[in-house]
Protein backbone atom coordinates (compact mmCIF):
# COMPACT_ATOMS: atom_id res chain seq x y z
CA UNK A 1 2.87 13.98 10.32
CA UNK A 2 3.91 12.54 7.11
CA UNK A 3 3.34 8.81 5.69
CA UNK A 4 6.55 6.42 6.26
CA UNK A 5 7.41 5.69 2.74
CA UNK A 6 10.18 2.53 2.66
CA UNK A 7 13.17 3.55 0.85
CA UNK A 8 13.00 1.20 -2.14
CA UNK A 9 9.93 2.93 -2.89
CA UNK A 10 10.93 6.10 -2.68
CA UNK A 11 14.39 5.21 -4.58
CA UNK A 12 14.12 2.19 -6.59
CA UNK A 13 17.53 1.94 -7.46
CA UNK A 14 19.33 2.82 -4.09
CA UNK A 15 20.62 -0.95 -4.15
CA UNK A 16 21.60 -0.91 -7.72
CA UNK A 17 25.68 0.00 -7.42
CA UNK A 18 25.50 1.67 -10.96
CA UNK A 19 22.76 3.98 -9.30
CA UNK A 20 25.21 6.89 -9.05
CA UNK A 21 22.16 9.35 -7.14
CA UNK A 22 23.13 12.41 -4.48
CA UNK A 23 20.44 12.29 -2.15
CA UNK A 24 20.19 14.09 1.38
CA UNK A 25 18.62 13.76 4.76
CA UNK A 26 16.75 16.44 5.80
CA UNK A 27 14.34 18.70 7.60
CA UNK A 28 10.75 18.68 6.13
CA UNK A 29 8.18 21.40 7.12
CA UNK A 30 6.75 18.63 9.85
CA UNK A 31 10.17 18.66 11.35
CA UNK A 32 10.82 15.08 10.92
CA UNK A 33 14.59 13.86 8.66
CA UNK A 34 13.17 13.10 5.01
CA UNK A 35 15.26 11.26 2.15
CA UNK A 36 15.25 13.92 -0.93
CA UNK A 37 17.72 14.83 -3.71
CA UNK A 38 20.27 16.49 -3.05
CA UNK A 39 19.91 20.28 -3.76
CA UNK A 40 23.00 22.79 -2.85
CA UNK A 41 20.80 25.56 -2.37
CA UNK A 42 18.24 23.87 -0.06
CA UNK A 43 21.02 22.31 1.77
CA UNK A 44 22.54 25.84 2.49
CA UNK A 45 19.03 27.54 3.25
CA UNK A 46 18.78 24.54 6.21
CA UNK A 47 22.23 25.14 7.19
CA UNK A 48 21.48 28.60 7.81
CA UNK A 49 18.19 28.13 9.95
CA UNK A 50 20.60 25.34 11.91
CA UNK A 51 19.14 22.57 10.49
CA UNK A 52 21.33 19.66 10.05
CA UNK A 53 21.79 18.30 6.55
CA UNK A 54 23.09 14.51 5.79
CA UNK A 55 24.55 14.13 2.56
CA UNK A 56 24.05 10.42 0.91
CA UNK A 57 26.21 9.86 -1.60
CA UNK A 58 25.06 6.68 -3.41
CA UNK A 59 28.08 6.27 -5.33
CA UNK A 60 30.38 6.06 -2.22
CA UNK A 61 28.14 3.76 -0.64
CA UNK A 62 28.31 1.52 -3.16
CA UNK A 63 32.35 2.05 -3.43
CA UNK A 64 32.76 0.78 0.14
């Protein structure tokens, strides 16, 4: 099982609205939902296996 890492650790600047980072939710090899850059071809790879993938698009967030 992997080591719960807080998100302002693991992205410093997800509160910062200028921050404009593309992150994703998804899959790790110990099947648990891990916070990671985004990464097209990753993303499709999971799709494929029918893994979900969560987009986080900092930028919106921050819009809203």
């Amino acid at each position: 099982m992997t080591e719960f890492c807080p998100l302002t650790e693991k992205e410093p600047e997800f509160t910062n609205p200028v921050s404009p980072g593309w992150f994703m939710l998804w899959w790790n090899s110990f099947m648990a939902i891990d916070l990671v850059e985004f990464d097209m071809a990753r993303a499709i790879a999971s799709l494929k296996k029918g893994q979900p993938v969560i987009p986080v698009w900092l930028d919106q967030i921050h819009r809203t």
